[in-house]
C-alpha atoms as a PDB file:
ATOM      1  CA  UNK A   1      55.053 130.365 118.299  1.00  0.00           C
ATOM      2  CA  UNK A   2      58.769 130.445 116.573  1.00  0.00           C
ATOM      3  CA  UNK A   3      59.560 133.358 114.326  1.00  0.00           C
ATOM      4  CA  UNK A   4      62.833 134.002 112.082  1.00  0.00           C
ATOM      5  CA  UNK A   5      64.243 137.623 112.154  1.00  0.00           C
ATOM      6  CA  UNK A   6      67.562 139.371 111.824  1.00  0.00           C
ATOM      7  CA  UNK A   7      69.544 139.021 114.335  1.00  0.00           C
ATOM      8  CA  UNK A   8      70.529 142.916 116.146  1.00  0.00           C
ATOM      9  CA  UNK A   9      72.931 144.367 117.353  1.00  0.00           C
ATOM     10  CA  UNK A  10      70.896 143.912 121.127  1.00  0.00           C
ATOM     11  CA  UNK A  11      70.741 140.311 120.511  1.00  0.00           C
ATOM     12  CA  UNK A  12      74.474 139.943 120.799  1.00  0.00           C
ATOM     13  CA  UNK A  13      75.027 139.258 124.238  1.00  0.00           C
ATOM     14  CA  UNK A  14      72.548 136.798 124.499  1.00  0.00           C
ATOM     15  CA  UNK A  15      73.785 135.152 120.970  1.00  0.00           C
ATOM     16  CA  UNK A  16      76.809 134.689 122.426  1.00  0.00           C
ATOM     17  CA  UNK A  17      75.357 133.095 125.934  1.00  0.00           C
ATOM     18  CA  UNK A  18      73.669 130.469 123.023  1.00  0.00           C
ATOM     19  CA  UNK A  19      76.869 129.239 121.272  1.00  0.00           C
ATOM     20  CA  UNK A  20      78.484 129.523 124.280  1.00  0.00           C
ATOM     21  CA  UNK A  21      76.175 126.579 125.701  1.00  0.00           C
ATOM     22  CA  UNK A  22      76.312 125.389 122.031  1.00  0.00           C
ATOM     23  CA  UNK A  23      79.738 124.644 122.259  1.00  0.00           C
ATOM     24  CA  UNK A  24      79.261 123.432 126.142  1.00  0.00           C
ATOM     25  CA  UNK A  25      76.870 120.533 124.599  1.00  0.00           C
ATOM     26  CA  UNK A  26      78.923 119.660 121.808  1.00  0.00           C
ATOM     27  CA  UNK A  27      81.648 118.959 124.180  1.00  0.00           C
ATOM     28  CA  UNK A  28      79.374 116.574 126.072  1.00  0.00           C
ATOM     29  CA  UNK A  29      78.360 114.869 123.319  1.00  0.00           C
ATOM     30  CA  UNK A  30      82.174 114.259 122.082  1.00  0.00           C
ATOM     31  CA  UNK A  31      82.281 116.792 119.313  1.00  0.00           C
ATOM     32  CA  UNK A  32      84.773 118.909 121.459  1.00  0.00           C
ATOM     33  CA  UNK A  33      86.653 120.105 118.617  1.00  0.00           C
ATOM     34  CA  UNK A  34      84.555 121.866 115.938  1.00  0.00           C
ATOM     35  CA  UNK A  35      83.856 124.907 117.626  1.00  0.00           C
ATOM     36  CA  UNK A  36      86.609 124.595 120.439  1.00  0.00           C
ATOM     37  CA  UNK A  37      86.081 127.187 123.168  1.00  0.00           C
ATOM     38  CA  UNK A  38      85.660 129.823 121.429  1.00  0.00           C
ATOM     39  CA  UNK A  39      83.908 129.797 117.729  1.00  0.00           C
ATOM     40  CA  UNK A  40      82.222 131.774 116.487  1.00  0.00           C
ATOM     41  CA  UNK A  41      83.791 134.957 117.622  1.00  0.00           C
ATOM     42  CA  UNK A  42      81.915 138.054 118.679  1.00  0.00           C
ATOM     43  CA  UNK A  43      83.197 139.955 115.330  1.00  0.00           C
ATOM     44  CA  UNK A  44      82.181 137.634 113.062  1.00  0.00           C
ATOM     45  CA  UNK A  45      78.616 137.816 114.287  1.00  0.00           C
ATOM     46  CA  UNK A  46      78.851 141.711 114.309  1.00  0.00           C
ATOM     47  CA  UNK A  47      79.801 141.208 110.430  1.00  0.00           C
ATOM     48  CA  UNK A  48      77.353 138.627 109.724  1.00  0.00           C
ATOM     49  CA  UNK A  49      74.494 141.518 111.279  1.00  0.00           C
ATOM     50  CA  UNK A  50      76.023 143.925 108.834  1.00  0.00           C
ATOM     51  CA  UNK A  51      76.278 141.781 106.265  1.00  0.00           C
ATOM     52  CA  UNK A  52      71.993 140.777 106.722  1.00  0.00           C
ATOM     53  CA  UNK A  53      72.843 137.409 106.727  1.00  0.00           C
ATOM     54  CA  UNK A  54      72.051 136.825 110.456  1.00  0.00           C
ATOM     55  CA  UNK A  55      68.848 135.766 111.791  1.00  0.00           C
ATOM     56  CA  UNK A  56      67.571 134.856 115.436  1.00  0.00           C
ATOM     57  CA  UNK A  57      64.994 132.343 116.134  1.00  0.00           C
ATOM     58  CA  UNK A  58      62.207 134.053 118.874  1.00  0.00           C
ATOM     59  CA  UNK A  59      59.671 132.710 120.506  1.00  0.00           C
ATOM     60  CA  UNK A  60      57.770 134.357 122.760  1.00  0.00           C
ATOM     61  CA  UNK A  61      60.373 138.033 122.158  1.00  0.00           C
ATOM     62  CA  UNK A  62      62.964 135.827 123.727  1.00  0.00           C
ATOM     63  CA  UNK A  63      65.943 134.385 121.871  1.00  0.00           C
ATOM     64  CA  UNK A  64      66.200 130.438 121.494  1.00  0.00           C
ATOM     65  CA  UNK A  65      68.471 129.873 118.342  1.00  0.00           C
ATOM     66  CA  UNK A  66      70.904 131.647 115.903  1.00  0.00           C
ATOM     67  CA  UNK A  67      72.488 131.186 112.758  1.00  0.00           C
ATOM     68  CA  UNK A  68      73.604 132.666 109.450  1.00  0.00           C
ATOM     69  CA  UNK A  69      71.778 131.926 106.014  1.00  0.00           C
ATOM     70  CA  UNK A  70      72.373 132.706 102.155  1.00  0.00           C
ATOM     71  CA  UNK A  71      71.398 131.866  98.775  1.00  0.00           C
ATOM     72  CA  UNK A  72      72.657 131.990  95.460  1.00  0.00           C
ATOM     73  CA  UNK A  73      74.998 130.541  93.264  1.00  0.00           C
ATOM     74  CA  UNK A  74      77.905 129.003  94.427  1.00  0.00           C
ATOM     75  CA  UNK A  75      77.083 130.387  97.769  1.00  0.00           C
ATOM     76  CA  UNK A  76      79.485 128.427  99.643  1.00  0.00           C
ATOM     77  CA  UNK A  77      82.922 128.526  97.993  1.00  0.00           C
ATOM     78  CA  UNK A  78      84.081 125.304 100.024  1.00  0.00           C
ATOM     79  CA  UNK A  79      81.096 123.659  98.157  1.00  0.00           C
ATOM     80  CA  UNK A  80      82.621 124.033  94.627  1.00  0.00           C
ATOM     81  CA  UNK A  81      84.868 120.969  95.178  1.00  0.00           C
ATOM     82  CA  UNK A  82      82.790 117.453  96.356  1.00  0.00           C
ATOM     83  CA  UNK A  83      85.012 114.503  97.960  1.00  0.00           C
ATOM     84  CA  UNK A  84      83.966 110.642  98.109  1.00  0.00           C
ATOM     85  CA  UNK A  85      80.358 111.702  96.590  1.00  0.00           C
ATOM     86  CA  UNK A  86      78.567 114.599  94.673  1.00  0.00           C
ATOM     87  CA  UNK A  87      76.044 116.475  94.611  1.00  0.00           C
ATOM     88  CA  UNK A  88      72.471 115.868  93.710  1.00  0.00           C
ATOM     89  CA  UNK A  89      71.400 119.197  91.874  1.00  0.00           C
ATOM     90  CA  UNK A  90      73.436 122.106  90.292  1.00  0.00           C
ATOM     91  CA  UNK A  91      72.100 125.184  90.389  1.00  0.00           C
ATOM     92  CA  UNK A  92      71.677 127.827  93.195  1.00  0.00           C
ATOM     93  CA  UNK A  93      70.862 126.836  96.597  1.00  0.00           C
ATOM     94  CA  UNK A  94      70.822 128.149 100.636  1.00  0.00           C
ATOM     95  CA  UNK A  95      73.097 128.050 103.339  1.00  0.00           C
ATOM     96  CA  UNK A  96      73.202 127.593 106.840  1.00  0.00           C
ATOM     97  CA  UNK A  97      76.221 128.176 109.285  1.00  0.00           C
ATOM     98  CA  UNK A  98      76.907 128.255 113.281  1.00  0.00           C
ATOM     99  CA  UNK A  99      73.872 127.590 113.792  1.00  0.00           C
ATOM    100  CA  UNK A 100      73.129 127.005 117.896  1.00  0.00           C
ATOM    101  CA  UNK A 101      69.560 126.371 119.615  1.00  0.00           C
ATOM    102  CA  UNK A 102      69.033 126.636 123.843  1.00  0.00           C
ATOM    103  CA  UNK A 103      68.948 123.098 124.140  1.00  0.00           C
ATOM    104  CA  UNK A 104      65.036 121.648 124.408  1.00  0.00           C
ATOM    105  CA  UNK A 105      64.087 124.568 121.862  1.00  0.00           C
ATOM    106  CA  UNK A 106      64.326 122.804 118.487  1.00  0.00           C
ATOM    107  CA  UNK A 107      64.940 126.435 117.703  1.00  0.00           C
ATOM    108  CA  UNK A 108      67.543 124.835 115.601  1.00  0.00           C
ATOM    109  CA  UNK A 109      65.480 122.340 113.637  1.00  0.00           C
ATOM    110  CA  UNK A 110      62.994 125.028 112.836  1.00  0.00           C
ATOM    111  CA  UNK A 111      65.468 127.044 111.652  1.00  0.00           C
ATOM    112  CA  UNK A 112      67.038 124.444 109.282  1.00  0.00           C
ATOM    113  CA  UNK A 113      62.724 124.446 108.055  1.00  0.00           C
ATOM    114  CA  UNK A 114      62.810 127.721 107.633  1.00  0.00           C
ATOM    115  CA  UNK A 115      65.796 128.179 105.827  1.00  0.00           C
ATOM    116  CA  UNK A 116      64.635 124.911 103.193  1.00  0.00           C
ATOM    117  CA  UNK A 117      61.431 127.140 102.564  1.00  0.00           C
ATOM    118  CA  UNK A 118      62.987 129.852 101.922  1.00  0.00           C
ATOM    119  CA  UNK A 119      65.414 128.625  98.788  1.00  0.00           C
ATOM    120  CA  UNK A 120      64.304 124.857  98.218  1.00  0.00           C
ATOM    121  CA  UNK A 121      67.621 124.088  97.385  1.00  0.00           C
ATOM    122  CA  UNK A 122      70.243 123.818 100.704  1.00  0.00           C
ATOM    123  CA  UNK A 123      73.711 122.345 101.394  1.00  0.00           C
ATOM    124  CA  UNK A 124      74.979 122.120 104.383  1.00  0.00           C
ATOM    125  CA  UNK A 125      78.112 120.567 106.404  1.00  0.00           C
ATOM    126  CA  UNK A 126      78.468 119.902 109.804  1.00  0.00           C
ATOM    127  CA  UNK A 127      81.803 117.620 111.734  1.00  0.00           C
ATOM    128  CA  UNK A 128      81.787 114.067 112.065  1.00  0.00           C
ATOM    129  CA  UNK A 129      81.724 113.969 115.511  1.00  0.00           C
ATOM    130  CA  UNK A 130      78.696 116.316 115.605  1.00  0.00           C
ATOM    131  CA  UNK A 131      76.204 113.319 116.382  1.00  0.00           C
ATOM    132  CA  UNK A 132      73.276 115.966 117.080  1.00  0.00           C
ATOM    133  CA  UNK A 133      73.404 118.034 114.183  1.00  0.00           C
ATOM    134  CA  UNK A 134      73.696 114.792 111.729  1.00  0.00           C
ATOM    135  CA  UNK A 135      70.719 113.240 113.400  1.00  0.00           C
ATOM    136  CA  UNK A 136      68.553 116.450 112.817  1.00  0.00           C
ATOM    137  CA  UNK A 137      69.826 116.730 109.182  1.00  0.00           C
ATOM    138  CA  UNK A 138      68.669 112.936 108.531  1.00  0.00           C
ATOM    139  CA  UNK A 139      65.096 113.437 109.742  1.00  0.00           C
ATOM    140  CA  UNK A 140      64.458 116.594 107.692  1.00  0.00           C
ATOM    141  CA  UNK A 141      65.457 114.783 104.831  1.00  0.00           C
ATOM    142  CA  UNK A 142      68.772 115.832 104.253  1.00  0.00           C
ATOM    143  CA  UNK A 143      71.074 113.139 102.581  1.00  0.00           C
ATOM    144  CA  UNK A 144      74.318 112.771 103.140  1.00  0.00           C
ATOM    145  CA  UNK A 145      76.492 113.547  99.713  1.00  0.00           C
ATOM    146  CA  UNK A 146      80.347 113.092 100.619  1.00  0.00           C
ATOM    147  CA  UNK A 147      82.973 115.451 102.098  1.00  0.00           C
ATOM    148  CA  UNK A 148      84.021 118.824 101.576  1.00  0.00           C
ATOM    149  CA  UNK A 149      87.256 120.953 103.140  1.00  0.00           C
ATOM    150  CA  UNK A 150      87.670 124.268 105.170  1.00  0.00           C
ATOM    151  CA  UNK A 151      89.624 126.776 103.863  1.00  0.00           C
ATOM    152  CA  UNK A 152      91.753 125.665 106.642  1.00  0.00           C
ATOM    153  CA  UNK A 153      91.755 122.084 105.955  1.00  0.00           C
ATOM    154  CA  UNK A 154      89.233 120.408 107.997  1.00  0.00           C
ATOM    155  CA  UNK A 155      86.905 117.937 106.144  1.00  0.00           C
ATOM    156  CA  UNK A 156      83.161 118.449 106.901  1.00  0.00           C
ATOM    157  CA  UNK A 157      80.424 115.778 105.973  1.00  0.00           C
ATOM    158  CA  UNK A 158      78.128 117.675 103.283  1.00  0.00           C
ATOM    159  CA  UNK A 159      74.541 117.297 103.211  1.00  0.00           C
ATOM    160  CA  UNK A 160      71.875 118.014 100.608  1.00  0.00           C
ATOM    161  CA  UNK A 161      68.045 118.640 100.510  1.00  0.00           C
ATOM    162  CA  UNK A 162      66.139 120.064  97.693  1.00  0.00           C
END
C-alpha cells in the first residue's frame, strides 16, 4: 500500500536516482527540455526538506515518487497572472511541483490524489511537451485553464481541479 510522508534527509540519494530517470523518460517521450539534465538540483530539495514542503511516496519502506506540495493563498506567485484563459475558483488552493514517480509506480498519480484531498482546491502547470504529465492531469479531472510564465520566462500550461 502507498503512503505520503516527508521526504528526509536519507531519502536524498535515492530522490535524486528518481528525477534523474524522471528526466531520462521525459527525454524519451520528447519533453527534453523542461527539466534538461539536471533539474531539480540537489539544494533545492535539501531546502524544500527544510522548508516541510517535501514529501516521498513509499510503498512497501521503499521510495517510488517525490514531489513538493503547499497550500494557501496565492501559493504560487506565477499563478497571480492567467494567459489565454482563467481560472475557475479564487480563493486558496494546493500545489504540486517536480514531481517524479519510478516509472510503472503511479506513485505520481497517487500523489497528485493525495495532494487534491488534502486542500480540495489545486493548480498546477506542467510543459507542453510533457505528454505524460498532461494525460494524468486530464483523467483526475484536472481541466486545462490557459497559460502561465516562469519567473524566467517559460510559459507552462495551467491546470485546475477543485
Amino acid at each position: 500500500m502507498m503512503i505520503v510522508r516527508h521526504l528526509r534527509e536519507e531519502d536524498l540519494d535515492e530522490a535524486m536516482k528518481i528525477y534523474a530517470s524522471a528526466r531520462a523518460f521525459m527525454k524519451r517521450i520528447g519533453n527534453g527540455t523542461q527539466w534538461k539534465d539536471s533539474w531539480p538540483p540537489r539544494e533545492i530539495l535539501e531546502q524544500d526538506i527544510k522548508n516541510g514542503n517535501a514529501y516521498a511516496v513509499e510503498e512497501d519502506q521503499a521510495l517510488k515518487g517525490v514531489f513538493v506540495y503547499w497550500y494557501g493563498d496565492h501559493a504560487e506567485p506565477t499563478y497571480d497572472q492567467i494567459y489565454e484563459g482563467s481560472w475557475m475558483q479564487e480563493g486558496p488552493y494546493g500545489v504540486v511541483h517536480r514531481i517524479a514517480a519510478k516509472e510503472g509506480s503511479h506513485a505520481g498519480r497517487f500523489a497528485l490524489q493525495w495532494a487534491k484531498e488534502q486542500c480540495g482546491h489545486m493548480r498546477i502547470d506542467t510543459h507542453e511537451n510533457n505528454a505524460a504529465m498532461i494525460h494524468t492531469l486530464e483523467q483526475l479531472g484536472f481541466s486545462r485553464r490557459g497559460i502561465i510564465y516562469l519567473e524566467n520566462g517559460e510559459s507552462r500550461i495551467a491546470f485546475e481541479v477543485f
